[in-house]
N, C-alpha and C. Protein backbone atom coordinates (compact mmCIF):
# COMPACT_ATOMS: atom_id res chain seq x y z
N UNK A 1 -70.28 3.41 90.93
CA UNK A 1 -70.83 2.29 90.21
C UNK A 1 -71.58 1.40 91.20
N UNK A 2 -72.85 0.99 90.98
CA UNK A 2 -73.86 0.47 91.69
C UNK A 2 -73.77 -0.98 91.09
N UNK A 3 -73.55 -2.08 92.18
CA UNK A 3 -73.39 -3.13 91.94
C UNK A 3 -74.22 -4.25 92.45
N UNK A 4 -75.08 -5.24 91.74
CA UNK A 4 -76.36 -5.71 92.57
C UNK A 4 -75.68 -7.11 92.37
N UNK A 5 -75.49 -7.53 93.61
CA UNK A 5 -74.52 -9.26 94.22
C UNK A 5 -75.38 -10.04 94.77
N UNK A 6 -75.90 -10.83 94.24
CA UNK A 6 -76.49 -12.14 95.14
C UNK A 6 -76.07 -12.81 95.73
N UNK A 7 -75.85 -13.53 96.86
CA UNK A 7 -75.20 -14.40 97.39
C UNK A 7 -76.50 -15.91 98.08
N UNK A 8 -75.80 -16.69 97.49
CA UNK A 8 -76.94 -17.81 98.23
C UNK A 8 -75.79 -18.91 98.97
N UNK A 9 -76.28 -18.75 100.53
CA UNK A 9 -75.52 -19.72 101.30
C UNK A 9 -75.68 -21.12 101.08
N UNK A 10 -74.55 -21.82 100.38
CA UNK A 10 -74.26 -23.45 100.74
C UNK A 10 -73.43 -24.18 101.50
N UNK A 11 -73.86 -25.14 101.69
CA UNK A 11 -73.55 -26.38 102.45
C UNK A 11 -72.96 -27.17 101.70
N UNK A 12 -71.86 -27.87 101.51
CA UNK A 12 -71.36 -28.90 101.03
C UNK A 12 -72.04 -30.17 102.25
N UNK A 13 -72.10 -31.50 101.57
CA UNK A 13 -72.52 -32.79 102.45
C UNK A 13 -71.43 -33.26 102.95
N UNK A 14 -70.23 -33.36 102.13
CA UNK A 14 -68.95 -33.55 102.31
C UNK A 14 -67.49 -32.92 102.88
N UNK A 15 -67.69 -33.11 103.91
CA UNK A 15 -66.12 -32.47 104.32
C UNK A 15 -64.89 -32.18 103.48
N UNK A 16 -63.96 -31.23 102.97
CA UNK A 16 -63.14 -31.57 102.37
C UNK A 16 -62.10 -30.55 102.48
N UNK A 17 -60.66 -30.81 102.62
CA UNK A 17 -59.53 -30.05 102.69
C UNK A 17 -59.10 -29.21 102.10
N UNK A 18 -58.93 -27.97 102.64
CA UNK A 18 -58.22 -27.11 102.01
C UNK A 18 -57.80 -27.33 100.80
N UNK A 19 -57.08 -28.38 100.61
CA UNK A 19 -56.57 -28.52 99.52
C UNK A 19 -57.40 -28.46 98.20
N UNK A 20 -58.18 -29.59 98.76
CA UNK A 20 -59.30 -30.05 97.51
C UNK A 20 -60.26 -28.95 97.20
N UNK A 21 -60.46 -28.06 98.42
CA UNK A 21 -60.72 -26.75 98.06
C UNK A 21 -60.82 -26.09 96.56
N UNK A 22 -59.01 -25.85 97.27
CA UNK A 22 -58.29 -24.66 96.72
C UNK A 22 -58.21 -25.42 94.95
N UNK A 23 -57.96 -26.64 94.54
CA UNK A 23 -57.76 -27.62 93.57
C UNK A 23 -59.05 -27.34 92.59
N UNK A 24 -60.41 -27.59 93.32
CA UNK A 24 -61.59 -27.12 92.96
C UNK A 24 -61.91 -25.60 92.30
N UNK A 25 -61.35 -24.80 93.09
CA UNK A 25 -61.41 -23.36 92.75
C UNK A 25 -60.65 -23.12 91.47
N UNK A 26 -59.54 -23.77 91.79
CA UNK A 26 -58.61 -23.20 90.54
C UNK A 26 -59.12 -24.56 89.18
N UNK A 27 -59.43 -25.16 89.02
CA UNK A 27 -60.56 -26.11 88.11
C UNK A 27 -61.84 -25.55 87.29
N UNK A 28 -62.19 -24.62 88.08
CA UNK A 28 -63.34 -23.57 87.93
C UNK A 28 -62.68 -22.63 86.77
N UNK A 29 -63.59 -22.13 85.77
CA UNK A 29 -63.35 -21.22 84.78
C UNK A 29 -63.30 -19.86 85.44
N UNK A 30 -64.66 -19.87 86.20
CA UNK A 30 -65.19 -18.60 86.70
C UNK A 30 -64.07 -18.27 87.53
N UNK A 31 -63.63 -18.91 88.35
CA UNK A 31 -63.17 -18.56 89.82
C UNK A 31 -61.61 -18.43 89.77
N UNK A 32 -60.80 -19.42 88.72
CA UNK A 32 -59.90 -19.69 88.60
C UNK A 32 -58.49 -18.36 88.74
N UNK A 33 -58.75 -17.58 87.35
CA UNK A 33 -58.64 -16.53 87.46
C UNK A 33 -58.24 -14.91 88.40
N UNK A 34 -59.42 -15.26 89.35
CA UNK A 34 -59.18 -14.05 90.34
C UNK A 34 -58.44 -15.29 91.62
N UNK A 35 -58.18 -16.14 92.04
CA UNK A 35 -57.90 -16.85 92.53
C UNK A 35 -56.22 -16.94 92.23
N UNK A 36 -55.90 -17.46 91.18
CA UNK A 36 -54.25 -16.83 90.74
C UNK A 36 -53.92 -15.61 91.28
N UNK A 37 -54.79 -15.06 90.87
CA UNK A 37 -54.44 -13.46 91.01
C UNK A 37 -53.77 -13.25 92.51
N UNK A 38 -54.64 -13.79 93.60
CA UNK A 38 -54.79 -13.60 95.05
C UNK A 38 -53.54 -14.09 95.32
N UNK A 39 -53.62 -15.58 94.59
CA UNK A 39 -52.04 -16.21 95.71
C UNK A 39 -50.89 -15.63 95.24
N UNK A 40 -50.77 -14.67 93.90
CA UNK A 40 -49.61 -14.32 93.58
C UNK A 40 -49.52 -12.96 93.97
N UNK A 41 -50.46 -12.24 94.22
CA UNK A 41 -50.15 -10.71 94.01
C UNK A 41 -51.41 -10.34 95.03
N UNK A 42 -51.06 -8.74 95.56
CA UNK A 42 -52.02 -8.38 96.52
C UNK A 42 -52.79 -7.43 95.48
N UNK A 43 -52.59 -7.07 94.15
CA UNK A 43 -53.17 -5.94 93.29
C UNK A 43 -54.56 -6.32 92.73
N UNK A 44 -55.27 -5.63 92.63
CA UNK A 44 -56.23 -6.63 91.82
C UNK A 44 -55.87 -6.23 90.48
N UNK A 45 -56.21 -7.07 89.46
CA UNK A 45 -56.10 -6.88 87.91
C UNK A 45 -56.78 -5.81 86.97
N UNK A 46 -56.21 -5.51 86.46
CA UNK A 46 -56.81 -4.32 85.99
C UNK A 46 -58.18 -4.45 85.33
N UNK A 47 -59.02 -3.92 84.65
CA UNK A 47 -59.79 -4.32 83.88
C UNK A 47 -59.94 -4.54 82.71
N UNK A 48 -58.66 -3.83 81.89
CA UNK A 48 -58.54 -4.97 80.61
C UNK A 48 -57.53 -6.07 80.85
N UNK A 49 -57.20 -6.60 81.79
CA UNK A 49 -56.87 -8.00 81.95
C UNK A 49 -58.12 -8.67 82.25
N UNK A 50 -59.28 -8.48 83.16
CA UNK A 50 -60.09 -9.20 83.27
C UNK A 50 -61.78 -8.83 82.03
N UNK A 51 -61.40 -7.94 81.47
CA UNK A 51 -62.35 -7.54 80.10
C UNK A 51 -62.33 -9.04 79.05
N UNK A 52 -61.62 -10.08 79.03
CA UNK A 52 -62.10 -10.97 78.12
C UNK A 52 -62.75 -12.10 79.24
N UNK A 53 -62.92 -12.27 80.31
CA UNK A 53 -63.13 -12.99 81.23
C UNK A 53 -64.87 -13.34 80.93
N UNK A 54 -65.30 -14.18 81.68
CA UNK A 54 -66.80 -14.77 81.72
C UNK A 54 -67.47 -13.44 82.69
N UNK A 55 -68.53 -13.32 82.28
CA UNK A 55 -69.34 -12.56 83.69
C UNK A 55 -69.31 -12.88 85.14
N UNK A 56 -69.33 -13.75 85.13
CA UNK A 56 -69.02 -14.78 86.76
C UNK A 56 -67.81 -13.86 87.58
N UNK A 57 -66.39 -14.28 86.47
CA UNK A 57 -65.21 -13.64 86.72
C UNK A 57 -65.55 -12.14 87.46
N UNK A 58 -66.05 -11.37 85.96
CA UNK A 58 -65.96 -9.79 86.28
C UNK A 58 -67.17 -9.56 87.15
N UNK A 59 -67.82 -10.55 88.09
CA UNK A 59 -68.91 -10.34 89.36
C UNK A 59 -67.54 -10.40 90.31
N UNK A 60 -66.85 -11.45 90.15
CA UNK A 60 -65.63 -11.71 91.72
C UNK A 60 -64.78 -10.66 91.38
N UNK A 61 -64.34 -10.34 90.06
CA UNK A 61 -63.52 -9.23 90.04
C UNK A 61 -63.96 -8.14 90.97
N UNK A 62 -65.37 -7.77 90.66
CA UNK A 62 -66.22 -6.66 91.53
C UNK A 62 -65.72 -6.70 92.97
N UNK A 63 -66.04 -7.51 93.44
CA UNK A 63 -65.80 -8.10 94.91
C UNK A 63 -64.58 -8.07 95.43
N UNK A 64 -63.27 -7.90 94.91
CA UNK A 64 -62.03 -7.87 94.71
C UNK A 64 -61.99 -7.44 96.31
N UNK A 65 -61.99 -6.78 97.03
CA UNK A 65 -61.44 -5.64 98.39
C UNK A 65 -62.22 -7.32 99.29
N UNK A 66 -63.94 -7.80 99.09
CA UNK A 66 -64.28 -8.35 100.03
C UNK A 66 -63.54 -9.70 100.30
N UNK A 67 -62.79 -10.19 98.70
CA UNK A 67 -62.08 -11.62 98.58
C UNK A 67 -61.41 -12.04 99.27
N UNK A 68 -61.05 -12.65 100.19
CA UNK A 68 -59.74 -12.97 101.16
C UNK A 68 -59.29 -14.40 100.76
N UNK A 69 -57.97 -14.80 101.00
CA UNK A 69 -58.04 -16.19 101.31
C UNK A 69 -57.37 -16.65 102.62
N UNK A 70 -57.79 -18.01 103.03
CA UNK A 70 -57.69 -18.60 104.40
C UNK A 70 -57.02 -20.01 103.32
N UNK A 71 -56.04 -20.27 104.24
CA UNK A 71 -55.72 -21.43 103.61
C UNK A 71 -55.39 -21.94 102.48
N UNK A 72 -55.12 -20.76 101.72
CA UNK A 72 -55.00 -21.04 99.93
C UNK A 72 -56.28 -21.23 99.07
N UNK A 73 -57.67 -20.62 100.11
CA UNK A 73 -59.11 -21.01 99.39
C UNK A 73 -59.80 -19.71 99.59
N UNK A 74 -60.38 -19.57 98.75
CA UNK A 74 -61.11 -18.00 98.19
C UNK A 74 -62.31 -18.00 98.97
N UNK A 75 -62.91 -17.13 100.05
CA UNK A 75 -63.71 -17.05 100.62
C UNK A 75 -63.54 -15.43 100.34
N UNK A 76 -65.38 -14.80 100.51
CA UNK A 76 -65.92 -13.73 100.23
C UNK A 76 -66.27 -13.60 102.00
N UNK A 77 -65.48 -12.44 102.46
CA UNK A 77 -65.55 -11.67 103.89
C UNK A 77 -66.91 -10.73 103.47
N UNK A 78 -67.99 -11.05 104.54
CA UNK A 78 -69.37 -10.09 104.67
C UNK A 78 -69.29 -9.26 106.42
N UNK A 79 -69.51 -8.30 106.10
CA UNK A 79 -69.53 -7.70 107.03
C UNK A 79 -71.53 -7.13 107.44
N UNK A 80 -71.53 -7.09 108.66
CA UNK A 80 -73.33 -6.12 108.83
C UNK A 80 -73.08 -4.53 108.85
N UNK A 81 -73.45 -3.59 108.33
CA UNK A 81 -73.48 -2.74 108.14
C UNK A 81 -72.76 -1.71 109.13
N UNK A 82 -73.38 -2.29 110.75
CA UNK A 82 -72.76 -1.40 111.63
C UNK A 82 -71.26 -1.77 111.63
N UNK A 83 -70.68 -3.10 111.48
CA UNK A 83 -69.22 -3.27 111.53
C UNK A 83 -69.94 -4.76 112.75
N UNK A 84 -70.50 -5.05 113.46
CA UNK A 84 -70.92 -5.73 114.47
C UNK A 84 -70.59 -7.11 114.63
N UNK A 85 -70.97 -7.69 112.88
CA UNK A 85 -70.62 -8.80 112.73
C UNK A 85 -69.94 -9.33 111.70
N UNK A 86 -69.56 -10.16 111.10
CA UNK A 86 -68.76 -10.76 110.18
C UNK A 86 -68.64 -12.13 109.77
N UNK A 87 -69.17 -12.43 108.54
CA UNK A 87 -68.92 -14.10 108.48
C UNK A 87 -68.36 -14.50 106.99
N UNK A 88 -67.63 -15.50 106.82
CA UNK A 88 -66.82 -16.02 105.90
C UNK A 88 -67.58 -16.81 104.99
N UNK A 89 -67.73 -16.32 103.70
CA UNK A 89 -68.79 -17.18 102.40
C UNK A 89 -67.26 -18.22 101.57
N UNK A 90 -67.17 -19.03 101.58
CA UNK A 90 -67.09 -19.80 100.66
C UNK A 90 -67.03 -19.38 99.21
N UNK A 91 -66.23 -19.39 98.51
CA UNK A 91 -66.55 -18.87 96.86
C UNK A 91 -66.56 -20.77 96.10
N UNK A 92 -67.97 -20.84 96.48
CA UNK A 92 -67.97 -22.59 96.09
C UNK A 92 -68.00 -22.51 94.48
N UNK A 93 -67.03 -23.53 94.06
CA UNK A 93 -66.80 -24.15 93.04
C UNK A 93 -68.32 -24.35 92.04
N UNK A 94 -68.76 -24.41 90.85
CA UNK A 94 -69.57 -24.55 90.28
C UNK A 94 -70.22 -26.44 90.38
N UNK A 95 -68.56 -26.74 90.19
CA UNK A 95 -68.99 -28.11 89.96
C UNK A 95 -69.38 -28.98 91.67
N UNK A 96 -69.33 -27.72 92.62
CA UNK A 96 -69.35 -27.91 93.56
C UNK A 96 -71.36 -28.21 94.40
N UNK A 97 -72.06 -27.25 93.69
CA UNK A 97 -73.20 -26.87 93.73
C UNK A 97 -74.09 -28.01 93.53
N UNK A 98 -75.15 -28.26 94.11
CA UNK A 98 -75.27 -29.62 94.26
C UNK A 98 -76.45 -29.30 92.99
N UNK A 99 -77.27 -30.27 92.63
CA UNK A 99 -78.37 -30.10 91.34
C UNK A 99 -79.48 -29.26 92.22
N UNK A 100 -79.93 -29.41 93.55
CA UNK A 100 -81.47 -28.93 93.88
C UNK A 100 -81.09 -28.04 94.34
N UNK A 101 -79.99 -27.65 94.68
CA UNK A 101 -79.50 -26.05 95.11
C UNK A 101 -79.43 -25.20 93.70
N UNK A 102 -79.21 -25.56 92.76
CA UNK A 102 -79.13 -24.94 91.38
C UNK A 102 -80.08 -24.85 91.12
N UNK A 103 -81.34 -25.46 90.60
CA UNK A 103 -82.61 -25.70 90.23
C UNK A 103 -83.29 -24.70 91.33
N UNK A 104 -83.12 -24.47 92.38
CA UNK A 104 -83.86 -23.17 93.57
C UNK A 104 -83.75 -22.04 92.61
N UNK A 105 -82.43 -21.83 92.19
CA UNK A 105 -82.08 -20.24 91.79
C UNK A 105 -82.98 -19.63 91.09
């Protein structure tokens, strides 16, 4: 199964804790969801548990192996092809996204 993922890097202006993070994430419709999933269980969900979910969801569902969390907060692990490098995406909150970063897309 061929899966086409966009990812667009943001910046929050605001510093903010783990906590408020993790509070944010689970607040989120989209995100909420596979996020439970993580802090309770290492399985991912099957797909008719996540079959009534938003599209958003069944995109992070996809992603399931790259999802990690640090701190009780859902970040998407990217790797470069050769294995070489590696950097940590943020799975930012919707309500997180600022208006002119949305309006780019």
């Amino acid at each position: 199964m061929e899966t086409d993922i966009s990812v667009k890097v943001l910046t929050t202006e605001d510093p903010w804790s783990s906590s408020e993070v993790q509070k944010a994430q689970l607040e989120d419709p989209a995100i909420s969801p596979i996020l439970e999933r993580k802090l309770n269980s290492e399985n991912r969900p099957s797909w008719q548990e996540i079959a009534p979910e938003s599209p958003a969801t069944k995109r992070y569902w996809a992603l399931w192996d790259s999802l990690h969390l640090k701190d009780g907060v859902l970040y998407r692990k990217w790797e470069s092809d050769d294995g070489s490098s590696c950097c940590w995406q943020l799975i930012l909150p919707k309500s997180r996204i600022s208006r002119s970063s949305a309006r780019d897309s």
